[in-house]
C-alpha atoms as a PDB file:
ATOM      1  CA  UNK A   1       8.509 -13.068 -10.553  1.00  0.00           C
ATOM      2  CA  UNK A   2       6.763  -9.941  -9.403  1.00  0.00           C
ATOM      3  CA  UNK A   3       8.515  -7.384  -7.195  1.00  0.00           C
ATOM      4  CA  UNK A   4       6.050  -5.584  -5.195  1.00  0.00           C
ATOM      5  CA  UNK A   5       6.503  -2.545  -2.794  1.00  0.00           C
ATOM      6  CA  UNK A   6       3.955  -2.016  -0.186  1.00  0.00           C
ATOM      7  CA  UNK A   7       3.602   1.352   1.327  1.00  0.00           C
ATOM      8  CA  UNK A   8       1.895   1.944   4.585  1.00  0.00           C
ATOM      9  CA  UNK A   9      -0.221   4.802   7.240  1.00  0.00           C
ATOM     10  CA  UNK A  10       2.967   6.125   8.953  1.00  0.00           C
ATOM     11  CA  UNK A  11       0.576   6.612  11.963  1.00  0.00           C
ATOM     12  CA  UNK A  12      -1.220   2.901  12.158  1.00  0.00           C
ATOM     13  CA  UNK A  13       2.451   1.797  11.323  1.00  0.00           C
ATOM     14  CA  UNK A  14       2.997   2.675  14.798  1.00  0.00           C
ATOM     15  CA  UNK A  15       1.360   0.424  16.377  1.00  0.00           C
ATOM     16  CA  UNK A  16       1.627  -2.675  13.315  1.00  0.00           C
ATOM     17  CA  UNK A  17       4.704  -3.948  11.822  1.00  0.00           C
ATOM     18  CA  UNK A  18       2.659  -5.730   8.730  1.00  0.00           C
ATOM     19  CA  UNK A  19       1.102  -8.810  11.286  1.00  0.00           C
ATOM     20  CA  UNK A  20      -0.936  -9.712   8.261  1.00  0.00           C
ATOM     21  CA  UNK A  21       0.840  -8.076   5.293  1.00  0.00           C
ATOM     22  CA  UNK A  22       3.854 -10.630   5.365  1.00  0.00           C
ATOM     23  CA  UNK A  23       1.850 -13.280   6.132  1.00  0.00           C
ATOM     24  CA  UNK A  24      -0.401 -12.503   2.786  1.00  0.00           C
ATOM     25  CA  UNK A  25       2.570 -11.808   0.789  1.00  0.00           C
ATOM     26  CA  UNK A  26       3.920 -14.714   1.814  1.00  0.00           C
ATOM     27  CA  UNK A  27       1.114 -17.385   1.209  1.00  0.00           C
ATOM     28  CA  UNK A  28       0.026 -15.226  -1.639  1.00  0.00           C
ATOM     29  CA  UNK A  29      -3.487 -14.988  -0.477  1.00  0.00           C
ATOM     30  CA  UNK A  30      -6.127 -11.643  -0.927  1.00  0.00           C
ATOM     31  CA  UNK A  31      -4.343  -9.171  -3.340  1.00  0.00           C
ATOM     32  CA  UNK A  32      -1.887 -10.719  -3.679  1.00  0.00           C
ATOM     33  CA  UNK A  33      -3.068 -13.708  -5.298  1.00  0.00           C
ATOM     34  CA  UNK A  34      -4.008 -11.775  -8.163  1.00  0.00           C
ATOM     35  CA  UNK A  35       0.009 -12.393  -9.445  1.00  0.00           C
ATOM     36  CA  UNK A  36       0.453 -15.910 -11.523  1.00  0.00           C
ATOM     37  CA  UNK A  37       4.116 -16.108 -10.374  1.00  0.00           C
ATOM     38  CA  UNK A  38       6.612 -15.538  -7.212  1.00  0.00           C
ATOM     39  CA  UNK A  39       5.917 -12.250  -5.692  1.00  0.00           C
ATOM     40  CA  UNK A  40       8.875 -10.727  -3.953  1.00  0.00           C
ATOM     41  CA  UNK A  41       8.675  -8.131  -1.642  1.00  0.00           C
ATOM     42  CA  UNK A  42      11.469  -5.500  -2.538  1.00  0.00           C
ATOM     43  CA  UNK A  43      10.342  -2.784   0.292  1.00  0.00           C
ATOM     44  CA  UNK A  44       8.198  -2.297   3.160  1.00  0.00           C
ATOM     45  CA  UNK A  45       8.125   1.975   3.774  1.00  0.00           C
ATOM     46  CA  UNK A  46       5.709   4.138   5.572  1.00  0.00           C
ATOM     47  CA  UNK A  47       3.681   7.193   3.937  1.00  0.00           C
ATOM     48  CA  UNK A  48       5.560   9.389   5.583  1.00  0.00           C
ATOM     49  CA  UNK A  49       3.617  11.179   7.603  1.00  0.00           C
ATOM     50  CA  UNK A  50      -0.150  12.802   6.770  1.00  0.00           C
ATOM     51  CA  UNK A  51       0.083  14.691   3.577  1.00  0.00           C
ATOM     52  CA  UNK A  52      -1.327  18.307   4.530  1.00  0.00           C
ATOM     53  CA  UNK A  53       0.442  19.829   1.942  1.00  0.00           C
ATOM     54  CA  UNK A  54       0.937  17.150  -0.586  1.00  0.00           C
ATOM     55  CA  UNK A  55       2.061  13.625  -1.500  1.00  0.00           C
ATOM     56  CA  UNK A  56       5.824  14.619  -1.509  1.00  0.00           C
ATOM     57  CA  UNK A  57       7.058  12.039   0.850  1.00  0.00           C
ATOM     58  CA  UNK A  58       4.886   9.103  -0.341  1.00  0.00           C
ATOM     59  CA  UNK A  59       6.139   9.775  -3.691  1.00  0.00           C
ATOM     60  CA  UNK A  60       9.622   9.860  -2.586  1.00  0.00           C
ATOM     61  CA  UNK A  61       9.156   6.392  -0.778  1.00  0.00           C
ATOM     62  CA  UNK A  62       7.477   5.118  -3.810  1.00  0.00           C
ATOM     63  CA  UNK A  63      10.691   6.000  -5.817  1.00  0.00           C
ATOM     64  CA  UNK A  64      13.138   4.443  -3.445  1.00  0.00           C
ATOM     65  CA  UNK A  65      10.748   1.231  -3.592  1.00  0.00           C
ATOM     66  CA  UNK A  66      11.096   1.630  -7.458  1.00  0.00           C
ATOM     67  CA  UNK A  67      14.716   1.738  -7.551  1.00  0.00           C
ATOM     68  CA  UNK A  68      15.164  -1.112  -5.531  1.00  0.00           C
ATOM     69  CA  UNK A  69      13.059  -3.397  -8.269  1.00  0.00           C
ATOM     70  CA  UNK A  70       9.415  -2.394  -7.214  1.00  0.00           C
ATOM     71  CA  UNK A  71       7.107  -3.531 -10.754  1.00  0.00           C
ATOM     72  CA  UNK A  72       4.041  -2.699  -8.467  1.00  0.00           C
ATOM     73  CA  UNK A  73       3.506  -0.489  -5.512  1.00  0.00           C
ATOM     74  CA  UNK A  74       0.414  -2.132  -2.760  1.00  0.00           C
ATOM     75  CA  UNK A  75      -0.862   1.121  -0.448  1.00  0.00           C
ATOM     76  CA  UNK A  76      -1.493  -0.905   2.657  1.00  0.00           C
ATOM     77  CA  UNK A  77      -4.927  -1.788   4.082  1.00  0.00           C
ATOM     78  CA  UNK A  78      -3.874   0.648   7.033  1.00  0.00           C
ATOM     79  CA  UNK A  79      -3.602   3.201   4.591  1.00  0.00           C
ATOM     80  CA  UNK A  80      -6.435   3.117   2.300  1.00  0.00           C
ATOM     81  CA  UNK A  81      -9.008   2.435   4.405  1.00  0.00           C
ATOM     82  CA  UNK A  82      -8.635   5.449   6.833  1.00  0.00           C
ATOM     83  CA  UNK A  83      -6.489   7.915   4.716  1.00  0.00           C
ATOM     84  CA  UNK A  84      -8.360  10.572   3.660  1.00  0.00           C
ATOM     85  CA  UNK A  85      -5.705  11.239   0.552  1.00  0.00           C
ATOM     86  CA  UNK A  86      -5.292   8.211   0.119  1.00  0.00           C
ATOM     87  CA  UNK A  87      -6.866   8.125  -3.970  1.00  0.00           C
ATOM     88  CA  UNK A  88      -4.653  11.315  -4.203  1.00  0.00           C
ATOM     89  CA  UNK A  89      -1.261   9.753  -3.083  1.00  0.00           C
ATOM     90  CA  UNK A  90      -2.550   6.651  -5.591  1.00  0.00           C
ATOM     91  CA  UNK A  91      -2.282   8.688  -8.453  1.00  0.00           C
ATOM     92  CA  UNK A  92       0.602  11.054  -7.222  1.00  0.00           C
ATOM     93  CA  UNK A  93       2.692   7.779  -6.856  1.00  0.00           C
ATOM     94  CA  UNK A  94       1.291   6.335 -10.398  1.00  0.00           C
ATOM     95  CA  UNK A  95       2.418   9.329 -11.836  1.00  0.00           C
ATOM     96  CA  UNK A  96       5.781  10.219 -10.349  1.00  0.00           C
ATOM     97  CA  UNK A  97       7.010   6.354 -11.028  1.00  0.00           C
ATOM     98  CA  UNK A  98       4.920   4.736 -14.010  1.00  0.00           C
ATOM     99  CA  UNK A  99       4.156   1.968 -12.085  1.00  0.00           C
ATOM    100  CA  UNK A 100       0.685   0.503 -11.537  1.00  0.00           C
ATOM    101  CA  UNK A 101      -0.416   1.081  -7.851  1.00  0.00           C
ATOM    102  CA  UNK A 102      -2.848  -1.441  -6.195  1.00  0.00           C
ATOM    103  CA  UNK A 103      -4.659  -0.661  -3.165  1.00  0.00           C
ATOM    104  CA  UNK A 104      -4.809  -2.824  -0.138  1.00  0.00           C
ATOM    105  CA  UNK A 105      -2.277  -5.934   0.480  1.00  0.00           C
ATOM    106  CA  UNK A 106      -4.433  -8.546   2.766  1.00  0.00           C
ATOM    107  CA  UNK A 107      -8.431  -8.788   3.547  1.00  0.00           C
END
């Protein structure tokens, strides 16, 4: 089994609540078909808000996702495709927690 943690744009998040992020983790379809076993989703957290001055609260989501079981961490669709940081908070978060950090969840 694979436990992933998905982290998501704290500003799409507001108007999506993962529509096609469950559904992919789920069926294991796009990303994450790219796991041979049972993924299970341990977390589902937002950025935390755009990082102007650093990746602080990503990092500290990414943590929390890690300490509930997290072996991977997915930066959401929503995320990587508009956030301007987003390569930055991809290796802030591989850093602070060792864990491998895949971008994008569905297609």
């Amino acid at each position: 089994m694979t436990k992933i943690g998905i982290i998501r744009c704290a500003e799409r998040a507001k108007q999506c609540a993962g529509y096609k992020c469950f559904p992919t983790v789920r069926e294991k379809t796009a990303a994450m078909a790219e796991y041979s076993d049972v993924v299970e989703l341990v977390g589902f957290d937002d950025c935390g808000g755009c990082p102007i001055k650093g990746p602080e609260a990503t990092v500290e989501r990414a943590k929390r996702l890690k300490s509930a079981g997290a072996e991977v961490i997915h930066l959401g669709n929503c995320l990587v495709g508009y956030c301007p940081w987003a390569k930055q908070l991809q290796e802030a978060v591989a850093t602070a927690t060792g864990l491998p950090v895949a971008l994008k969840v569905h297609s």
